[in-house]
N, C-alpha and C. Protein backbone atom coordinates (compact mmCIF):
# COMPACT_ATOMS: atom_id res chain seq x y z
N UNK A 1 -35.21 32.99 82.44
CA UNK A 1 -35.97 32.14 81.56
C UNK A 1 -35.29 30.78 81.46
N UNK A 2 -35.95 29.50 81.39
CA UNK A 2 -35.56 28.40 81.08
C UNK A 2 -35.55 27.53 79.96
N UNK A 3 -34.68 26.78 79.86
CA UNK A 3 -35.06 26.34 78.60
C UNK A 3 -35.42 24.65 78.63
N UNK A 4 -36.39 24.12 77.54
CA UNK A 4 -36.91 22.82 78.09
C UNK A 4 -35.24 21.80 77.43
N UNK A 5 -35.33 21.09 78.30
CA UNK A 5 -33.76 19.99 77.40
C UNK A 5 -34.15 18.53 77.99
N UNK A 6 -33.18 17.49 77.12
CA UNK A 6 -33.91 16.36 77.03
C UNK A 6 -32.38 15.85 77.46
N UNK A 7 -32.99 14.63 77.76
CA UNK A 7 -31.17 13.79 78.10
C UNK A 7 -31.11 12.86 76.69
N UNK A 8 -29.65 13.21 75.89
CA UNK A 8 -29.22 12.86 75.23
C UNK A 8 -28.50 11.58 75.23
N UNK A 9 -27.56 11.35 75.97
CA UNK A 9 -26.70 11.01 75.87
C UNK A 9 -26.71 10.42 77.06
N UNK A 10 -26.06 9.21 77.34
CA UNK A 10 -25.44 8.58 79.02
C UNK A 10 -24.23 8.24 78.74
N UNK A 11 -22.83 8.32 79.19
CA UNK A 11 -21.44 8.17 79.25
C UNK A 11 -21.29 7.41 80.50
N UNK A 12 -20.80 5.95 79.79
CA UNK A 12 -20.35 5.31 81.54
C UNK A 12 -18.84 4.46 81.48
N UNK A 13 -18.54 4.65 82.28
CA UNK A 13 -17.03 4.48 81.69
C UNK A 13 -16.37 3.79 83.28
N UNK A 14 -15.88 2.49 82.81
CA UNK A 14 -15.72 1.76 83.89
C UNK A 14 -14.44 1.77 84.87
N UNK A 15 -13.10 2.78 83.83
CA UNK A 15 -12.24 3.12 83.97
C UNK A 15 -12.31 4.43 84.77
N UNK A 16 -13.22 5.40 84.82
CA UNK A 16 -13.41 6.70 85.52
C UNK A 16 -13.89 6.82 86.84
N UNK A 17 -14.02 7.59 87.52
CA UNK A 17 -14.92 7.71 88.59
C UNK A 17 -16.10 8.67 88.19
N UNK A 18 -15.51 9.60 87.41
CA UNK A 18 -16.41 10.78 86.56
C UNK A 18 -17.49 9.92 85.38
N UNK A 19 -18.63 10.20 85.62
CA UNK A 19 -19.45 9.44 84.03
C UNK A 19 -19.79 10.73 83.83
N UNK A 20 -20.54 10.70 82.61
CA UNK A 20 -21.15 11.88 81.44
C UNK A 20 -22.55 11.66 81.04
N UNK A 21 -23.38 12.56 81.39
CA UNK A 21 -24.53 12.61 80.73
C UNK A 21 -24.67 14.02 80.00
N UNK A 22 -25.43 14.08 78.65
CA UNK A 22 -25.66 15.18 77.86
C UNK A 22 -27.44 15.39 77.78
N UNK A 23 -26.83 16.65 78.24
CA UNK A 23 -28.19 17.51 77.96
C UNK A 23 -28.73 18.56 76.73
N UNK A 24 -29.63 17.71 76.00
CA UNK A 24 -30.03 18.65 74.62
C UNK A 24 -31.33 19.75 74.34
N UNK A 25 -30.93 20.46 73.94
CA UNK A 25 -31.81 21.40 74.00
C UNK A 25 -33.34 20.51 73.21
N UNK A 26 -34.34 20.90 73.56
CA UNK A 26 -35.80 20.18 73.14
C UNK A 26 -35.79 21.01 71.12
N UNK A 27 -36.08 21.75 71.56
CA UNK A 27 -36.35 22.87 70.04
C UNK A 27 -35.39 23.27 69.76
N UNK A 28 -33.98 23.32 69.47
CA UNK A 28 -32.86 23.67 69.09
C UNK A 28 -31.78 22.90 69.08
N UNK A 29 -30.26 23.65 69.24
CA UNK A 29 -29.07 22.13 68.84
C UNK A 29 -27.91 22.72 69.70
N UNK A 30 -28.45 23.02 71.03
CA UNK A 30 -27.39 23.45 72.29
C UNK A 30 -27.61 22.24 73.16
N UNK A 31 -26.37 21.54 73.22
CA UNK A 31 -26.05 20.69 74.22
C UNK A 31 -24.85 21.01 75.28
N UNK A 32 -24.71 20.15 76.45
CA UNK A 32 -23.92 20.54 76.80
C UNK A 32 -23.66 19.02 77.90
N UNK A 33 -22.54 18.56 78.73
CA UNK A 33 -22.55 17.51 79.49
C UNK A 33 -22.45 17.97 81.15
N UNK A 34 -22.71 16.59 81.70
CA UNK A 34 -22.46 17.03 83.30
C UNK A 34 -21.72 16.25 83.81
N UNK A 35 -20.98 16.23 84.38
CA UNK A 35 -20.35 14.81 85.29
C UNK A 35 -21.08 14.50 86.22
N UNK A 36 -21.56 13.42 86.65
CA UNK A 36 -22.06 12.54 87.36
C UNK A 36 -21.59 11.18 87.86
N UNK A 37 -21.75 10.74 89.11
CA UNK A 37 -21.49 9.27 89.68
C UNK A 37 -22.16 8.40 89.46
N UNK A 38 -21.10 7.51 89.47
CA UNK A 38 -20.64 6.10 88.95
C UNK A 38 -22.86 5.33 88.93
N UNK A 39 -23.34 5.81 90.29
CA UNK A 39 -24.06 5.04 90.87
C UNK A 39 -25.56 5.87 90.11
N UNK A 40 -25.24 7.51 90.59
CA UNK A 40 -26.43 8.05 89.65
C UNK A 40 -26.28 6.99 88.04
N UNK A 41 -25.27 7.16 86.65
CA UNK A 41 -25.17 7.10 85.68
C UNK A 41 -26.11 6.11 85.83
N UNK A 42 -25.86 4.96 86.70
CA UNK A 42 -25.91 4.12 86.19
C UNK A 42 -27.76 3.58 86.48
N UNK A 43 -28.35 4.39 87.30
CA UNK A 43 -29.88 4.24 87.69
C UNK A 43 -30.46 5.04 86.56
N UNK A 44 -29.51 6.20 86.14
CA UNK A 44 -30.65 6.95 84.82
C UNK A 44 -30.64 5.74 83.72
N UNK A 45 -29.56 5.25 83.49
CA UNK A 45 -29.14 4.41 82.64
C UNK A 45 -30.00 3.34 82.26
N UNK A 46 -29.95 2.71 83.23
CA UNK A 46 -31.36 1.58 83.35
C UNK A 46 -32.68 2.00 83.66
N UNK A 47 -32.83 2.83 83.63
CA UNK A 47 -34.36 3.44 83.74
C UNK A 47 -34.90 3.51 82.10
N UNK A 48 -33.43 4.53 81.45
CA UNK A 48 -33.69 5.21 80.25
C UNK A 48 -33.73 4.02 78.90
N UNK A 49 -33.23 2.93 79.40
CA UNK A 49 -32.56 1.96 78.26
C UNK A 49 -33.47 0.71 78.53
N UNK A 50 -34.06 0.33 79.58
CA UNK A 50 -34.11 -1.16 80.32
C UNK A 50 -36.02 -1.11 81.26
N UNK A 51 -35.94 0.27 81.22
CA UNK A 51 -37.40 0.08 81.52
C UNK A 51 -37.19 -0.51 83.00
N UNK A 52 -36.28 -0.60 83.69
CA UNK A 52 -35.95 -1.24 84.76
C UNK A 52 -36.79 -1.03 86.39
N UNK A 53 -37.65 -1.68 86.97
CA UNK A 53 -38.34 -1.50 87.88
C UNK A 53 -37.83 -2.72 88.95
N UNK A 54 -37.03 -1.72 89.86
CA UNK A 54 -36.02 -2.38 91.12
C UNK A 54 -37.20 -3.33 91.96
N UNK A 55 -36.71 -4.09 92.50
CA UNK A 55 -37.66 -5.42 93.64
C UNK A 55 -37.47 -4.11 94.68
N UNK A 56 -37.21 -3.28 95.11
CA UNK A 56 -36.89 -2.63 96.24
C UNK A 56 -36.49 -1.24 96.28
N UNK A 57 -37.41 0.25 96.49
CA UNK A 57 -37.16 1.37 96.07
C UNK A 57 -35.44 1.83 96.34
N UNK A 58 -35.34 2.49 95.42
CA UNK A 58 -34.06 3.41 94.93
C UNK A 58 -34.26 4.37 95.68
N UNK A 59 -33.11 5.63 95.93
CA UNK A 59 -33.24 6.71 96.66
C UNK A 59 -34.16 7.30 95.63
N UNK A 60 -33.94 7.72 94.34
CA UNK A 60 -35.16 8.27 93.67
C UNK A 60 -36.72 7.94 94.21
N UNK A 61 -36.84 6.70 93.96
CA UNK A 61 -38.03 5.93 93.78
C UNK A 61 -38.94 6.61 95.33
N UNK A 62 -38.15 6.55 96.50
CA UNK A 62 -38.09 7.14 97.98
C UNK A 62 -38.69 8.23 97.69
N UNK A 63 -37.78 9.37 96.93
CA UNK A 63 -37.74 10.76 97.00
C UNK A 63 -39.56 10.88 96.17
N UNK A 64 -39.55 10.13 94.97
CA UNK A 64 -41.05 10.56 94.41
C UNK A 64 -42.31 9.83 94.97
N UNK A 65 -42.23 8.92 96.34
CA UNK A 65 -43.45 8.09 97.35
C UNK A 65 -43.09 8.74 98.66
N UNK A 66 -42.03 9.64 98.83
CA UNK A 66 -42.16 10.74 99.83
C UNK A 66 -43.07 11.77 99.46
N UNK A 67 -42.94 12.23 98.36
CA UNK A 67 -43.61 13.10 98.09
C UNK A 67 -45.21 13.34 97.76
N UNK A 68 -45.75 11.88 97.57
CA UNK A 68 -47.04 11.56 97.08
C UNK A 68 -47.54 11.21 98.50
N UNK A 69 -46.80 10.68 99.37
CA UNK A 69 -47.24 10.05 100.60
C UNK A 69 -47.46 11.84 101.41
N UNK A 70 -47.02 12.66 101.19
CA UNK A 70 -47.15 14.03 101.86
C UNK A 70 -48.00 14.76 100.86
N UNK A 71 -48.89 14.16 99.88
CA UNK A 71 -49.80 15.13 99.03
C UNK A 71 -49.13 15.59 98.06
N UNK A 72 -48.24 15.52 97.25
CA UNK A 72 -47.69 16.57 96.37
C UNK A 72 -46.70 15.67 95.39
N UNK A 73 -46.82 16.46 94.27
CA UNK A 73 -46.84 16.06 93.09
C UNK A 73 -45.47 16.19 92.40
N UNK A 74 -44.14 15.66 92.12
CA UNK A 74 -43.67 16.06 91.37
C UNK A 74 -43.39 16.34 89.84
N UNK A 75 -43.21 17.86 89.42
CA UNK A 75 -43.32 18.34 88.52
C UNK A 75 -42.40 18.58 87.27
N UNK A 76 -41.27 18.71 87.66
CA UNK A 76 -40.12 19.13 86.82
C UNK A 76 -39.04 19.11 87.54
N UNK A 77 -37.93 19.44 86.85
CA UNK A 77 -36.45 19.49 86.90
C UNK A 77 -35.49 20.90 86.51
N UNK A 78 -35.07 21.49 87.20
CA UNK A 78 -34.14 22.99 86.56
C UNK A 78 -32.83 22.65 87.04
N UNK A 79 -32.15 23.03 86.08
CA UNK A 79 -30.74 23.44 86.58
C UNK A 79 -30.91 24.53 86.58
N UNK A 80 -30.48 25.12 87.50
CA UNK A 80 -30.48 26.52 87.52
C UNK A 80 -29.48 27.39 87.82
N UNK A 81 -28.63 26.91 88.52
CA UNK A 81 -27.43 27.40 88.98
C UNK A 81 -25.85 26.92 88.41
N UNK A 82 -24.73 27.37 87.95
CA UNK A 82 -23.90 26.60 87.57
C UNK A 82 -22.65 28.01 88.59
N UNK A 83 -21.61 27.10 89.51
CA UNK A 83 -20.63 27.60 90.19
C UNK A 83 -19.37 27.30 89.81
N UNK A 84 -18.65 27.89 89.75
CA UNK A 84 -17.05 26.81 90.05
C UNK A 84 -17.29 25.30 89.23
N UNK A 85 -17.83 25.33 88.45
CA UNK A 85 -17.81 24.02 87.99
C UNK A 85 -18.98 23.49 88.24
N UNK A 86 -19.73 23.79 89.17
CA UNK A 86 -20.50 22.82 90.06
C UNK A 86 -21.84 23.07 89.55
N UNK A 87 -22.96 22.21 89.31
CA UNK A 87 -23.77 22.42 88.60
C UNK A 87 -25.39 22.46 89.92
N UNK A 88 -26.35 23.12 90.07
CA UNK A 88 -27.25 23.30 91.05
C UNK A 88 -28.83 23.10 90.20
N UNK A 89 -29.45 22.14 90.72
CA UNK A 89 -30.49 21.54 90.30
C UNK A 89 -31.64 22.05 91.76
N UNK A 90 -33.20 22.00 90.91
CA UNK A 90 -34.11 22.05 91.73
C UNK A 90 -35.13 20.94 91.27
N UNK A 91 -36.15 20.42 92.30
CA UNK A 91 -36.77 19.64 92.14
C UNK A 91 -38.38 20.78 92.34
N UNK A 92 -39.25 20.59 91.27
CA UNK A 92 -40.39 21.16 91.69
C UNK A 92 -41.60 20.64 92.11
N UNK A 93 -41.87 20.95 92.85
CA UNK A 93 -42.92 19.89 93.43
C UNK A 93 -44.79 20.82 93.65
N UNK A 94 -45.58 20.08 93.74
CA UNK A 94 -47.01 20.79 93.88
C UNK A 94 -47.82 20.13 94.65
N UNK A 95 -48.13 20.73 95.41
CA UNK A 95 -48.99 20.53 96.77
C UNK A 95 -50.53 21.36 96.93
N UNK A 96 -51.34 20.96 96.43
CA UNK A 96 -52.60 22.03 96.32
C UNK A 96 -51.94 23.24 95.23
N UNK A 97 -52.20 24.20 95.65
CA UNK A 97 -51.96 25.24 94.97
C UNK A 97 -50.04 25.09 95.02
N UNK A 98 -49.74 24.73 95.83
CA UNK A 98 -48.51 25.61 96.15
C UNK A 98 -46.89 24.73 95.57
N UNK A 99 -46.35 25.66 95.03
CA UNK A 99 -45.35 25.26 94.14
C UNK A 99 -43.79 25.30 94.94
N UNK A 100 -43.10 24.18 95.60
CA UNK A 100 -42.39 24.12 96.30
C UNK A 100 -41.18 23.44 95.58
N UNK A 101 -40.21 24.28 96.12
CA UNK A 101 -38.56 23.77 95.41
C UNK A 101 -37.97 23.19 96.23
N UNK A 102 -37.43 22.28 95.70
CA UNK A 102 -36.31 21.41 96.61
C UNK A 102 -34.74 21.58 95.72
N UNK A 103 -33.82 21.76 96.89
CA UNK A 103 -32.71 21.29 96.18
C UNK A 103 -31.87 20.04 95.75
N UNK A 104 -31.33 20.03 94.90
CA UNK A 104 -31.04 18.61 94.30
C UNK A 104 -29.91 18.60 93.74
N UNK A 105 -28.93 17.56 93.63
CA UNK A 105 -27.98 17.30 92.41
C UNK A 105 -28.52 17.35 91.40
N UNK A 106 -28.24 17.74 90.29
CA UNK A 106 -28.60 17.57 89.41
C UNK A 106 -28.84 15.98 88.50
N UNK A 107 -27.93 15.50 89.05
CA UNK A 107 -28.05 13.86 88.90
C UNK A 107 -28.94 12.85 89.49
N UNK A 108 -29.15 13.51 90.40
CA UNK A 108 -30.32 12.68 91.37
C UNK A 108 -31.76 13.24 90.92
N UNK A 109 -31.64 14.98 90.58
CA UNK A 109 -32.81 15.58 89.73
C UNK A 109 -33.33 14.56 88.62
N UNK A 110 -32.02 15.02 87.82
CA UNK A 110 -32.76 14.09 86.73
C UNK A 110 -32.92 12.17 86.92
N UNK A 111 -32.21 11.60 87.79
CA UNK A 111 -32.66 10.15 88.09
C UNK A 111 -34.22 9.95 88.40
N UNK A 112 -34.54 11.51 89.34
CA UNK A 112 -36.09 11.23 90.01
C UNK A 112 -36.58 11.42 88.53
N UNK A 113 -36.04 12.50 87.55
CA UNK A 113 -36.63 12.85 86.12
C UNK A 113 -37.30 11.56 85.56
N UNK A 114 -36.48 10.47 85.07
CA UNK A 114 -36.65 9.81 84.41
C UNK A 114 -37.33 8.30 84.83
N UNK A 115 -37.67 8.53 86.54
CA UNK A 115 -38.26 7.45 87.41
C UNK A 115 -39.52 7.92 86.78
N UNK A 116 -40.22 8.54 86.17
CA UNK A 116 -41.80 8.78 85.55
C UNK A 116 -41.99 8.43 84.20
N UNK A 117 -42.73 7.74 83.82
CA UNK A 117 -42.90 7.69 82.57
C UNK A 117 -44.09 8.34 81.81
N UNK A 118 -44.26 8.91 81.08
CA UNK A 118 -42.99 9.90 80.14
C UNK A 118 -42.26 10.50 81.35
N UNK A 119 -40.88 10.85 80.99
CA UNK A 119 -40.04 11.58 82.33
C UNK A 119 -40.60 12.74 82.29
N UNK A 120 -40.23 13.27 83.46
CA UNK A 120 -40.59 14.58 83.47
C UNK A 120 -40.05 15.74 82.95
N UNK A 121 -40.10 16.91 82.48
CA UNK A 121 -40.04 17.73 81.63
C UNK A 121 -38.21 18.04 82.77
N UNK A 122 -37.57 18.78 82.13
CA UNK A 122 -35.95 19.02 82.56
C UNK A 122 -35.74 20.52 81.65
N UNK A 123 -35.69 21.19 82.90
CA UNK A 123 -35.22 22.66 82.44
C UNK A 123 -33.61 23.17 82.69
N UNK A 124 -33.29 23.61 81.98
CA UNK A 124 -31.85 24.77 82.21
C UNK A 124 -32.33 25.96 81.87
N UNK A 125 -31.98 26.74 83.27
CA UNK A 125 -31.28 28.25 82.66
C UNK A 125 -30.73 28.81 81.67
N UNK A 126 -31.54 29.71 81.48
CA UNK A 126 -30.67 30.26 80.10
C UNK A 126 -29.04 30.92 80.56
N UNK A 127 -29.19 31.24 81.37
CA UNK A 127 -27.78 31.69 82.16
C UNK A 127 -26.53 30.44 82.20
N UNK A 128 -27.33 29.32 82.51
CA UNK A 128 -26.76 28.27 82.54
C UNK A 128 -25.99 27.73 81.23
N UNK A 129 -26.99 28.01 80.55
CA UNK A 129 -26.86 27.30 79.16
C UNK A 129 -25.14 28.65 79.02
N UNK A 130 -25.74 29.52 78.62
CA UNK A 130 -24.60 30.41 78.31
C UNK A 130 -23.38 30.13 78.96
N UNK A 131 -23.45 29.97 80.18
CA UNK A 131 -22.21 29.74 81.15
C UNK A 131 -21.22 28.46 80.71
N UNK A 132 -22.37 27.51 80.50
CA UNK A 132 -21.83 26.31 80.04
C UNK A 132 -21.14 26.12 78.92
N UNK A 133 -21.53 27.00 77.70
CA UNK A 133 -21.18 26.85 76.24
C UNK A 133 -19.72 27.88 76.40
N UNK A 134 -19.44 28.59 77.16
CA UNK A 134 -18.30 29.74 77.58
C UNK A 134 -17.46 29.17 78.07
């Protein structure tokens, strides 16, 4: 089962190589953060804050006029997987009937997330969630 979560938070820190984004639960008060690069932070960042529309597509921007240019729709965002640290994102996509996953950073997930306005809906695992709060 998944749970719906919203991006909270952006952490950018000019001193790090590591930035921080927080993910909040939609209907409840489980958060949790991800590390992310310098370059993702900083495209969710200006999307989320700045309304920002580049003279020249972004790898996001690519990834969601690839997908329209091949018929299909993107839908949502899951984390779904969490390893060794390492956090595993899917991109869902819809093509006629048919409901196709892509894999993704989770950072680049949610960058394509928030290239839509309203963004698109962002799921975690409940497994995830647990793993994370442990």
């Amino acid at each position: 089962m998944s749970v719906q979560m919203q991006l909270a938070r952006i952490i950018i820190s000019e001193i790090s190589d590591n930035q921080v984004i927080y993910l909040q639960e939609v209907s409840g008060v489980r958060e949790f953060p991800i590390l992310i690069g310098i370059f993702e932070a900083t495209s969710i960042d200006r999307r989320v804050k700045n309304g920002f529309v580049p003279q020249r597509p972004l790898t996001h921007d690519l990834i969601v006029s690839v997908a329209a240019s091949l018929g299909a729709t993107v839908e949502s965002v899951t984390i779904s997987e969490l390893h060794e640290h390492t956090y595993f994102a899917k991109l869902q996509l819809r093509r006629g009937g048919e409901l196709i996953e892509v894999d993704a950073r989770p950072s680049d997930a949610i960058a394509v997330a928030v290239t839509f306005d309203p963004p698109l809906p962002i799921y975690v695992s409940e497994q995830v969630l647990n793993q994370a709060a442990s």
